[in-house]
Protein backbone atom coordinates (compact mmCIF):
# COMPACT_ATOMS: atom_id res chain seq x y z
CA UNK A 1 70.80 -29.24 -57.97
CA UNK A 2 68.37 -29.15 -60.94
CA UNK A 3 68.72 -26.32 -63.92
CA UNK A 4 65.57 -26.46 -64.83
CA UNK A 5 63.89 -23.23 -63.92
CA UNK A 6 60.42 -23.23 -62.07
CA UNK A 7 58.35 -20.05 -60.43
CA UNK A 8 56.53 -21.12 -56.52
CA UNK A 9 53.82 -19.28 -56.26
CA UNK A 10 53.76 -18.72 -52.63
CA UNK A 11 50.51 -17.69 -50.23
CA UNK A 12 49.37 -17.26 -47.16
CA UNK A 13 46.00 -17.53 -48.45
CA UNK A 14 45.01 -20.18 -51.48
CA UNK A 15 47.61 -18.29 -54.23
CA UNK A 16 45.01 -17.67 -56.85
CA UNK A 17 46.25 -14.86 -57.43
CA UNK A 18 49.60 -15.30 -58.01
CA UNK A 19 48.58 -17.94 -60.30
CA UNK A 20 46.61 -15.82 -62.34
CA UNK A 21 49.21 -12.98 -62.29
CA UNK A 22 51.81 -15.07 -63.56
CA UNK A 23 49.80 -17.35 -65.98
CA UNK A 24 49.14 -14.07 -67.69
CA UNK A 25 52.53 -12.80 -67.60
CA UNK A 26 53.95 -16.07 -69.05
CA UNK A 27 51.57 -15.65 -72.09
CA UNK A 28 54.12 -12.94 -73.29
CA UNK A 29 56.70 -15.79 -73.06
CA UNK A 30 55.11 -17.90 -76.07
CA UNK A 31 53.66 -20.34 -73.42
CA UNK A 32 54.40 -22.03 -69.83
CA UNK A 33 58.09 -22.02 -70.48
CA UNK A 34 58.83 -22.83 -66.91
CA UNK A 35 57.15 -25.08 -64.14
CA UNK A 36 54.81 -23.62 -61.59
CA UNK A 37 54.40 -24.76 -58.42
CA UNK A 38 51.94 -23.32 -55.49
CA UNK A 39 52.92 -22.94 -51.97
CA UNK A 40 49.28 -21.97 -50.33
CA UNK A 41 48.90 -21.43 -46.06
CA UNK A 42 52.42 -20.43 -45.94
CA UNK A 43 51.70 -18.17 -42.85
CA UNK A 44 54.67 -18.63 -40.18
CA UNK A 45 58.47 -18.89 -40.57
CA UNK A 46 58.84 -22.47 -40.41
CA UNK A 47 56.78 -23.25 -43.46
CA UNK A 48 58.31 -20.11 -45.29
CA UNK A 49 61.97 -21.36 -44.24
CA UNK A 50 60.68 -24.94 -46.04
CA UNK A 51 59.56 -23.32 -49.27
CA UNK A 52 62.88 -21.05 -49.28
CA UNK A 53 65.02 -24.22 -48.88
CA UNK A 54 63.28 -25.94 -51.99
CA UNK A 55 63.62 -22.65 -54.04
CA UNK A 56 67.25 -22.98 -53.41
CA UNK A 57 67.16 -26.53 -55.28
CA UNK A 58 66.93 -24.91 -58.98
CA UNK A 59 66.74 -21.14 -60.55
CA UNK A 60 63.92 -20.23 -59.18
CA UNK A 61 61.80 -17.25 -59.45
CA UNK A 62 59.28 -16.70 -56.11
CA UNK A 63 55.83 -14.68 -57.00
CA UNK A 64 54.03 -14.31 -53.56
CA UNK A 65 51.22 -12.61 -52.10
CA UNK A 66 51.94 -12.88 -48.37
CA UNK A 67 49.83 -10.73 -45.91
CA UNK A 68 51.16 -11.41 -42.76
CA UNK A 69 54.00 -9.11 -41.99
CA UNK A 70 56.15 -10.58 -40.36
CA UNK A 71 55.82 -13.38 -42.80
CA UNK A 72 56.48 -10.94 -45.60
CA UNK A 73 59.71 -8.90 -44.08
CA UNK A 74 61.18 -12.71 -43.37
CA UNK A 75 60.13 -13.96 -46.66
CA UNK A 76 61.95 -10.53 -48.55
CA UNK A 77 65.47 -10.79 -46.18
CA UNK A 78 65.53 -14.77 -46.87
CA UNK A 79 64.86 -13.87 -50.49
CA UNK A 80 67.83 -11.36 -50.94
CA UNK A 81 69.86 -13.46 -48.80
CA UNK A 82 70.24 -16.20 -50.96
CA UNK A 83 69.82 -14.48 -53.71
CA UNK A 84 66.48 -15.76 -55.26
CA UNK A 85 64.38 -13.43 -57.22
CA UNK A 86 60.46 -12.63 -55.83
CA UNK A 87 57.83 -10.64 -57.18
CA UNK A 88 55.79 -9.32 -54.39
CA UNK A 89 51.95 -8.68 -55.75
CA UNK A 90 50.16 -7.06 -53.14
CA UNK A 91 52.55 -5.31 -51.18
CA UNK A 92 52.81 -2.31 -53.87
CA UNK A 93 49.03 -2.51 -54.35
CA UNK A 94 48.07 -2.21 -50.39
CA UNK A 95 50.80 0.66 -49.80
CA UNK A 96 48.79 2.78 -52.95
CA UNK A 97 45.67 2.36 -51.30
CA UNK A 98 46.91 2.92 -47.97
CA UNK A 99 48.20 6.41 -49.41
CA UNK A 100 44.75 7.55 -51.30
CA UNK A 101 42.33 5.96 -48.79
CA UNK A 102 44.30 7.56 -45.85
CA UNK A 103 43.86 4.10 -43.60
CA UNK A 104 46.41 1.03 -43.03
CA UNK A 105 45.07 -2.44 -44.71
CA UNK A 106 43.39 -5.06 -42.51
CA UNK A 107 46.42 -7.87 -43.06
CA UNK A 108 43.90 -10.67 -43.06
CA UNK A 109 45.28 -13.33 -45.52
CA UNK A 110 41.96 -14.79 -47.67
CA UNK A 111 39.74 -11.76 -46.90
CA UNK A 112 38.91 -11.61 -50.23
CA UNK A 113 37.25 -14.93 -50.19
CA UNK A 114 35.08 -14.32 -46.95
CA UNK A 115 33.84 -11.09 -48.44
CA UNK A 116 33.54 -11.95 -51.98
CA UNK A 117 30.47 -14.20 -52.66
CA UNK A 118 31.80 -14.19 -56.64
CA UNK A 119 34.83 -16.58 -55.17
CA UNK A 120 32.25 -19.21 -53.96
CA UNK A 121 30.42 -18.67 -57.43
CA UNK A 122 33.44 -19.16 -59.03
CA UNK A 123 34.80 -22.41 -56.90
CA UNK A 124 32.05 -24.25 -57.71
CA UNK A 125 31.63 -23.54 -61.53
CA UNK A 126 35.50 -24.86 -61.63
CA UNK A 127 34.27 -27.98 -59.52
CA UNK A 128 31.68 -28.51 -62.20
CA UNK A 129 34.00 -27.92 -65.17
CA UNK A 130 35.71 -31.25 -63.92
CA UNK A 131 32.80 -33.40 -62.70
CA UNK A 132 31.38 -32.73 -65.99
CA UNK A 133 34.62 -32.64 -68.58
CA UNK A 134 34.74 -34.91 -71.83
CA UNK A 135 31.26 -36.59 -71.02
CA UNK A 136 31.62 -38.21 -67.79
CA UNK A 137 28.29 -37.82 -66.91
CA UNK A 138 25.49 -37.06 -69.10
CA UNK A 139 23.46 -35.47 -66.27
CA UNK A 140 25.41 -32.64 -66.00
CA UNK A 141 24.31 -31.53 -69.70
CA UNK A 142 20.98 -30.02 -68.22
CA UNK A 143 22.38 -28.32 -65.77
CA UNK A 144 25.42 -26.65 -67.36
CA UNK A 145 25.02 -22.82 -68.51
CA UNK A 146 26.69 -23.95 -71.73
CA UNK A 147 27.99 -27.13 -73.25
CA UNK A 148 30.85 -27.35 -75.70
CA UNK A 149 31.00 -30.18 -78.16
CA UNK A 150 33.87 -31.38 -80.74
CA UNK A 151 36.14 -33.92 -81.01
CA UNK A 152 39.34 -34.90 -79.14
CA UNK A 153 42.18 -31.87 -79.26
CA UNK A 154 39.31 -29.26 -80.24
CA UNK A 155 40.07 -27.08 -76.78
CA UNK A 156 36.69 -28.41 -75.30
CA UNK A 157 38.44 -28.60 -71.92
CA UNK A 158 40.64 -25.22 -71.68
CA UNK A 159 37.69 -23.27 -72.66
CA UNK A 160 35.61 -24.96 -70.19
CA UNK A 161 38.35 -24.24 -67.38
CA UNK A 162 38.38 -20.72 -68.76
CA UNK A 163 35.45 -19.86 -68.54
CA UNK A 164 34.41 -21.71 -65.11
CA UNK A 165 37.11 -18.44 -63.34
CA UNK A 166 34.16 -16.23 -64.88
CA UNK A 167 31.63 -18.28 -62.86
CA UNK A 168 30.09 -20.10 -65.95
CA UNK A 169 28.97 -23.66 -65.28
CA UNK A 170 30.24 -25.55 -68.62
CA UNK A 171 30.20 -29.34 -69.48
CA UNK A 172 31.49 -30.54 -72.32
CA UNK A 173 31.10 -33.33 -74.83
CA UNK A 174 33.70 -35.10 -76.88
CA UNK A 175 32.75 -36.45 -80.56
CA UNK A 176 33.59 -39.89 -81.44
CA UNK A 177 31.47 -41.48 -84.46
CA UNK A 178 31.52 -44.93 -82.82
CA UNK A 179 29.79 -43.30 -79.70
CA UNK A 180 26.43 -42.48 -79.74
CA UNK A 181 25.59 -38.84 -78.35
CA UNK A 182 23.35 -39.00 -74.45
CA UNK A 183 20.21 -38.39 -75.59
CA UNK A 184 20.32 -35.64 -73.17
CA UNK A 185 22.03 -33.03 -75.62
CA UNK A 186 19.47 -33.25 -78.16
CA UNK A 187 16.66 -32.16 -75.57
CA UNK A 188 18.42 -29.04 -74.42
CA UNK A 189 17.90 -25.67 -76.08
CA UNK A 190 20.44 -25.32 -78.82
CA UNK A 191 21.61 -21.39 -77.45
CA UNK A 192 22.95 -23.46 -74.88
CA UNK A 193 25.36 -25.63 -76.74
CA UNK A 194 28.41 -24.21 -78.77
CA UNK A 195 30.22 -26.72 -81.14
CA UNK A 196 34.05 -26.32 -81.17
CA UNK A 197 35.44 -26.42 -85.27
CA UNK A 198 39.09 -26.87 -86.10
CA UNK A 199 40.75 -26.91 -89.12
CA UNK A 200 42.26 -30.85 -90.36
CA UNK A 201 45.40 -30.10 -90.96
CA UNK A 202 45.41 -27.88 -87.82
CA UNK A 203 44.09 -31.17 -85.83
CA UNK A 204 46.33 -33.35 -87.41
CA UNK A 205 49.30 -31.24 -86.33
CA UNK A 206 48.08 -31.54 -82.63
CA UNK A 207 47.10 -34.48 -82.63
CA UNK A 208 50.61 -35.92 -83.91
CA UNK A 209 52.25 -33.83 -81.05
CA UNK A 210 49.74 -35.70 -78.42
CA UNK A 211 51.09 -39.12 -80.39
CA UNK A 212 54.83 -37.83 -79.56
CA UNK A 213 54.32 -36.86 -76.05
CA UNK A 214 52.46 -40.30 -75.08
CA UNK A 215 55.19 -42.45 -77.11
CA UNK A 216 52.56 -44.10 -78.88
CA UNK A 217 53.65 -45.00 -82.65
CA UNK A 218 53.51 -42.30 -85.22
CA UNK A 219 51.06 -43.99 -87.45
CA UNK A 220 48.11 -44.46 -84.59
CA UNK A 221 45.26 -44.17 -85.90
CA UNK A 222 44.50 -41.26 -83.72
CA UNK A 223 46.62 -38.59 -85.51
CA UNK A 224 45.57 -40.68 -88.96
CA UNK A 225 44.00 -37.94 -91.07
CA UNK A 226 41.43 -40.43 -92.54
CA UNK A 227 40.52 -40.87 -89.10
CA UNK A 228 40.34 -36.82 -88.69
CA UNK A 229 38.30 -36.38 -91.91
CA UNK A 230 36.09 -38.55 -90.66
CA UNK A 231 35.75 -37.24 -87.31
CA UNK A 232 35.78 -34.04 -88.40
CA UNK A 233 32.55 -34.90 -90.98
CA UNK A 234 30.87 -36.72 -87.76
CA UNK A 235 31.24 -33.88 -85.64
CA UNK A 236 29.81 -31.31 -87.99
CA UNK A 237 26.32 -33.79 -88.56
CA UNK A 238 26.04 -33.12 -85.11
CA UNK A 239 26.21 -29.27 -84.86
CA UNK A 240 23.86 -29.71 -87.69
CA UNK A 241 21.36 -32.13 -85.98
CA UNK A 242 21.37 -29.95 -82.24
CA UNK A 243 21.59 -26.42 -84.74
CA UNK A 244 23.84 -24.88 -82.21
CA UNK A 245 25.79 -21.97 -82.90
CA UNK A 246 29.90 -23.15 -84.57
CA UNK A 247 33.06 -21.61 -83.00
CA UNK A 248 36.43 -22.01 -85.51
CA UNK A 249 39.24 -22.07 -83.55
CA UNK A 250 41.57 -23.33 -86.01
CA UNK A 251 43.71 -19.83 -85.36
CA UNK A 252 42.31 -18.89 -82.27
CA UNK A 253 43.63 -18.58 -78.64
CA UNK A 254 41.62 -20.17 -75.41
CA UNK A 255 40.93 -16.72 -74.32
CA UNK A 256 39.51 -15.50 -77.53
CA UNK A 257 37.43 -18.41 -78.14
CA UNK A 258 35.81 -18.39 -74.59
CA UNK A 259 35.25 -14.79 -75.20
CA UNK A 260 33.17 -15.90 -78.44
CA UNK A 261 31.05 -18.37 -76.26
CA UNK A 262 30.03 -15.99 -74.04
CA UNK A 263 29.04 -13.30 -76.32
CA UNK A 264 27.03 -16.29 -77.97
CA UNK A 265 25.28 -17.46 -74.58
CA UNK A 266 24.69 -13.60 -73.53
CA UNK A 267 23.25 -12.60 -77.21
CA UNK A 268 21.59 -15.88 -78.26
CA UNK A 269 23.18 -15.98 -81.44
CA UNK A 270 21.98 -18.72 -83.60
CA UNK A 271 24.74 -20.00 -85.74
CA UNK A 272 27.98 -19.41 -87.30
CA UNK A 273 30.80 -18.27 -86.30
């Protein structure tokens, strides 16, 4: 049996939103302190009885939004039985709008996603957060809503993925001096790029982390601060040359910097930060 303690997010629908509930709960925690792991189309007793029997592998804590109820009721005795603690999200939330709406829920697991058109809206601005992440494809410049630049570590791709759950189509652009930029970011409209600006030392910090993690040596180049400094100089000739609008998030969380970039894109604001 492992100790290391992970949450299954468990669904009978897609679980996005028991991943959202508990990303936002583990926040308070400093950080994703434990492992997540989703458990979506869990609606009959056989694949519940499987998820229960890995969630007795390790401490683990079960967040679920099951509809079905008899689904639910097994999920809840199986849960106390073995004596693994669940968060249920939606049961309390149906049974207070059963109360002031004076009429029993439908039970139809995903019925938020065939009424909602903002779900499809949404699904698809994550799909082109990845096609178009760190540069992949130039093409994707033109058609993005916005378009983050900076260089490597600058939260280009967290603030894309961010954003995307609002429904905002972002690509984004890493800065490298020895690569020259598509010539497709200088012909957009520079209210639709936002440059991401860290601090060096800031950059350096991360950057030596990223060294740790991948067991490269500690003196690659890539957490070198020469090699910073000069990215860092590179990066801000670009903002310069586009004359897009400069984000610092040297001290700033995802959340708050996305926040920024939208009130940028929705205000046209022209520069600074």
């Amino acid at each position: 049996m492992s100790t290391r303690p992970v949450v299954f997010l468990v669904s009978d629908s897609v679980g996005e939103t028991a991943d959202l509930v508990t990303r936002a709960a583990m926040s308070q925690f400093g950080g994703p302190a434990v492992e997540m792991r989703r458990y979506p189309m869990v609606d009959d007793r056989e694949s519940l009885r499987e998820v229960i029997e890995a969630a007795r592998a390790q401490p683990t804590l079960i967040v679920f939004t099951i509809i079905v109820p008899d689904v639910r009721a097994e999920l809840k005795t199986l849960t106390v039985q073995y004596g693994i603690p669940a968060v249920d999200i939606m049961g309390p939330m149906l049974d207070g709008l059963a109360q002031i709406l004076g009429r029993a829920p439908i039970l139809e697991p995903g019925a938020i996603h065939k009424l909602d058109e903002d779900y499809f809206l949404r699904i698809e601005a994550v799909e082109f957060a990845v096609k178009y992440d760190d540069g992949k494809d130039p093409r994707g410049l033109s058609r993005a809503d916005v378009v983050l630049l900076g260089v490597s570590r600058s939260s280009k791709t967290p603030v894309s993925m961010y954003l995307a759950h609002r429904r905002i189509k972002v690509a984004n652009l890493p800065l490298v001096p020895e690569v020259t930029c598509p010539k497709e970011l200088f012909q957009l409209p520079a209210r639709k790029v936002v440059g991401l600006r860290v601090a060096p030392d800031k950059l350096h910090g991360i950057r030596e982390e990223r060294v740790r993690t991948m067991g490269l040596r500690s003196d690659a180049n890539y957490a070198n601060m020469e090699r910073i400094l000069l990215e860092l100089d590179y990066a801000e000739e670009v903002f310069k040359k586009v004359g897009c609008p400069v984000i610092d998030v040297t001290n700033k969380a995802v959340e708050e910097t996305a926040v920024r970039v939208l009130e940028i894109i929705n205000r046209g604001v022209r520069f600074g930060d």
